[in-house]
Protein backbone atom coordinates (compact mmCIF):
# COMPACT_ATOMS: atom_id res chain seq x y z
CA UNK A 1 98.48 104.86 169.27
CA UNK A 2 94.91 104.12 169.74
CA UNK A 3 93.67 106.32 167.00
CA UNK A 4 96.09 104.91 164.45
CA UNK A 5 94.97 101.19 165.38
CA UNK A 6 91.29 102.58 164.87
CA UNK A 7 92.76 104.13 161.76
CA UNK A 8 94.31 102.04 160.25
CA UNK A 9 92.55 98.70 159.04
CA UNK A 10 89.89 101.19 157.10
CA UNK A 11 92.36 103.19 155.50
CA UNK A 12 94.40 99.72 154.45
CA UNK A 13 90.57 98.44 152.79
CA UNK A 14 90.45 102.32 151.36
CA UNK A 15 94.27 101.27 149.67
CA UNK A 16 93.47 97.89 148.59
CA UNK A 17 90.18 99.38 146.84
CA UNK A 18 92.14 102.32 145.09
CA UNK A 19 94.75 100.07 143.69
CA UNK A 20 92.69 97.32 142.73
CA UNK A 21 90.72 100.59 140.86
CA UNK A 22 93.97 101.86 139.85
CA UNK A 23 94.91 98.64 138.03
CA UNK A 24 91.39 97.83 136.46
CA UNK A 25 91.40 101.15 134.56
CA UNK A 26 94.89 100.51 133.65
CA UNK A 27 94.14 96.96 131.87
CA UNK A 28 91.08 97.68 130.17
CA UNK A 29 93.03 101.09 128.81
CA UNK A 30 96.01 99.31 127.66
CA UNK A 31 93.95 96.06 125.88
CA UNK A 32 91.83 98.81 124.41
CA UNK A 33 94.77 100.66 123.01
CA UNK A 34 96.28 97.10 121.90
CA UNK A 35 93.09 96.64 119.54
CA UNK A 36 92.81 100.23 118.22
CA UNK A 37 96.60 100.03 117.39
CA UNK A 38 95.96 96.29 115.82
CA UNK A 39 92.78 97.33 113.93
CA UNK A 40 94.83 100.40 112.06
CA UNK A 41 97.82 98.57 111.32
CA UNK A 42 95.16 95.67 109.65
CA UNK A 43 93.87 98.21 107.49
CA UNK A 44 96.92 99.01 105.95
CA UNK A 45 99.15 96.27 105.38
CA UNK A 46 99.70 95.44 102.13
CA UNK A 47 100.51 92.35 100.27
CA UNK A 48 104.28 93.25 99.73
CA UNK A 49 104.47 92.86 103.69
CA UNK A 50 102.88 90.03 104.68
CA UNK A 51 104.94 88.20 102.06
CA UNK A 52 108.09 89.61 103.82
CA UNK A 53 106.96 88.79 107.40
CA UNK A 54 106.34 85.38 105.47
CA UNK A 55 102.46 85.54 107.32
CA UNK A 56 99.25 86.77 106.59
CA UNK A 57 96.36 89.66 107.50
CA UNK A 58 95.21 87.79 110.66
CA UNK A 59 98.20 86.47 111.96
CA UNK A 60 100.10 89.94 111.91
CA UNK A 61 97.13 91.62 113.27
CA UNK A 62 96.98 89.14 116.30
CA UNK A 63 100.43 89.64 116.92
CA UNK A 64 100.66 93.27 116.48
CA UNK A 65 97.73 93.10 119.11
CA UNK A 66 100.06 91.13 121.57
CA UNK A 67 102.76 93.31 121.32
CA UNK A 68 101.22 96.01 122.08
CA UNK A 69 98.83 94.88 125.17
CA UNK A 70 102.08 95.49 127.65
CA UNK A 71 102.23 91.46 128.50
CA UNK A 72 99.12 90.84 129.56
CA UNK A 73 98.20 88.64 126.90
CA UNK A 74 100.59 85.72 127.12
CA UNK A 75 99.32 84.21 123.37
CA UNK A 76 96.83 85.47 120.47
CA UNK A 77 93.94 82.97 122.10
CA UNK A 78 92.03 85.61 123.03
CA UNK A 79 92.62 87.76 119.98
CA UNK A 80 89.93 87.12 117.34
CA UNK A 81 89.78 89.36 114.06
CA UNK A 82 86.32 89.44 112.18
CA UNK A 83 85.93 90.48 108.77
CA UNK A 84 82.54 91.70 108.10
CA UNK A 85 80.93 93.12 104.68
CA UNK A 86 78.75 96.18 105.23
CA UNK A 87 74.55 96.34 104.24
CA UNK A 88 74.27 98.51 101.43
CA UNK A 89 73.47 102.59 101.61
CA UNK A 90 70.56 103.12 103.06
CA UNK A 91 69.82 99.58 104.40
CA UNK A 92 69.21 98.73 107.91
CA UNK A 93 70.24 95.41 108.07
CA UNK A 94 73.26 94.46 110.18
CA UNK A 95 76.70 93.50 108.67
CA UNK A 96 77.48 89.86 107.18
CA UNK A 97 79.96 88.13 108.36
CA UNK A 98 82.78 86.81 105.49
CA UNK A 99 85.42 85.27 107.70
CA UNK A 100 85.16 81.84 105.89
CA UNK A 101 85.01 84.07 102.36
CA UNK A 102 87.57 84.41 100.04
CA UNK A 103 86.81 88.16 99.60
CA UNK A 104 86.18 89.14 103.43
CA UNK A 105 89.84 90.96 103.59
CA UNK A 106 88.37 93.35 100.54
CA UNK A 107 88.71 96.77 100.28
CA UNK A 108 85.70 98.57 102.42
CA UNK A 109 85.06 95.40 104.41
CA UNK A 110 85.27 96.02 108.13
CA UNK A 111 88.18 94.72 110.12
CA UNK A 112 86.91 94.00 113.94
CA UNK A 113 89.30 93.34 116.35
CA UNK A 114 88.33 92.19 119.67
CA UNK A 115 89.72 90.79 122.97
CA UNK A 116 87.76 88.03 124.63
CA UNK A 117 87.65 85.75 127.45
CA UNK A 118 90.63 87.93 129.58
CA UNK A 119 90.25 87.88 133.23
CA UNK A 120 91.97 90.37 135.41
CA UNK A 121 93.42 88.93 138.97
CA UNK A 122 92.69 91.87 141.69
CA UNK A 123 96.18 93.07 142.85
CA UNK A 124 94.69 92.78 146.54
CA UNK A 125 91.17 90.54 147.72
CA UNK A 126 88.39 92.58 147.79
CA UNK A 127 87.22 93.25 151.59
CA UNK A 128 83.62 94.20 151.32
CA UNK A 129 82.08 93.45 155.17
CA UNK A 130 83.74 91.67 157.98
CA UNK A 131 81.29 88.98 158.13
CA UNK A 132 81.80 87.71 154.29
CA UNK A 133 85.16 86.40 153.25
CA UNK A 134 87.22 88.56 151.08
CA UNK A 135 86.58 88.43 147.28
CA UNK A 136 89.57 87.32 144.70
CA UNK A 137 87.39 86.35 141.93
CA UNK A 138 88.84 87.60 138.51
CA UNK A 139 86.95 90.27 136.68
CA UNK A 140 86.07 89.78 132.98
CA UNK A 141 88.06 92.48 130.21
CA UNK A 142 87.19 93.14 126.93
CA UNK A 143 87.85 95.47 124.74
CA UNK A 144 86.97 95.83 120.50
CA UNK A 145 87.57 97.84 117.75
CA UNK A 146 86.86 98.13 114.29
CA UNK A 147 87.41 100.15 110.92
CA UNK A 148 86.83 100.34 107.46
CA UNK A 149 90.15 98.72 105.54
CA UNK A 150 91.68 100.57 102.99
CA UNK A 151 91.66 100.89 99.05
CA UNK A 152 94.77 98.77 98.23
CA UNK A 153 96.06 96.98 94.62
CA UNK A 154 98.51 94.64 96.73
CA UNK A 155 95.79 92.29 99.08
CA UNK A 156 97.61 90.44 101.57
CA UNK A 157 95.97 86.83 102.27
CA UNK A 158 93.67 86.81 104.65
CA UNK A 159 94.54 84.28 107.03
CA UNK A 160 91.79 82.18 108.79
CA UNK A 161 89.58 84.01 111.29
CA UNK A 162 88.75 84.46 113.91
């Protein structure tokens, strides 16, 4: 009996830790999926269906992006799609941003997709010494990705951005 009350409060913290671990790794894995799933399905929608979702490029995107985060985005806030136009062959300069342009949804532009301003509650408070109180401050996420979009004769509108 004494060695399990010796035992036990340290293997409890030990617990806490792993599944506070345990569901980090799982968030940041599933928002990252989320925007690699929304950036590939950007890059390959086509004008025929956005008119029948009755939406556009961004809009889909974002909610594609939703969907697929398994609820832990409760709206597209923190969703933002960039469209950016690569420097030319050879160049060194950085990519220009064409949200606000008519042509930033062209063929060879970049599509980012990125998840900002999430927080992730800890499961359990943090217990780090026994002198400071325990620690349920939110941890930061995010999570990008980003891809050439494809050749395509049939354009869907872009949307606005981000």
């Amino acid at each position: 009996m004494l060695e399990f009350t010796i035992t036990f409060l340290p293997m409890l913290v030990m617990v806490f830790y792993l599944l506070n671990v345990s569901w980090a790794i799982f968030a940041k894995s599933s928002l990252d999926y989320a925007v690699r799933v929304g950036v590939r399905y950007g890059i390959t929608i086509t004008g025929k269906q956005a008119a029948a979702a009755n939406s556009d490029l961004t809009t889909m995107v974002k909610a594609m992006v939703k969907s697929q985060a398994l609820g832990l985005l409760s709206d597209t806030s923190k969703i933002q799609v960039h469209y950016l136009e690569p420097p030319d062959p050879g160049s060194s300069a950085p990519p220009t941003d064409v949200c606000g342009q008519t042509y930033g949804n062209n063929p060879g532009n970049v599509m980012q997709v990125s998840i900002v301003g999430f927080t992730l509650v800890p499961l359990a408070p943090r217990i780090f010494t026994w002198n400071i109180k325990p620690d349920k401050s939110a941890t930061p996420l995010t999570a990008i990705a980003a891809d050439l979009i494809e050749p395509s004769n049939d354009m869907p509108p872009m949307g606005s951005a981000p």
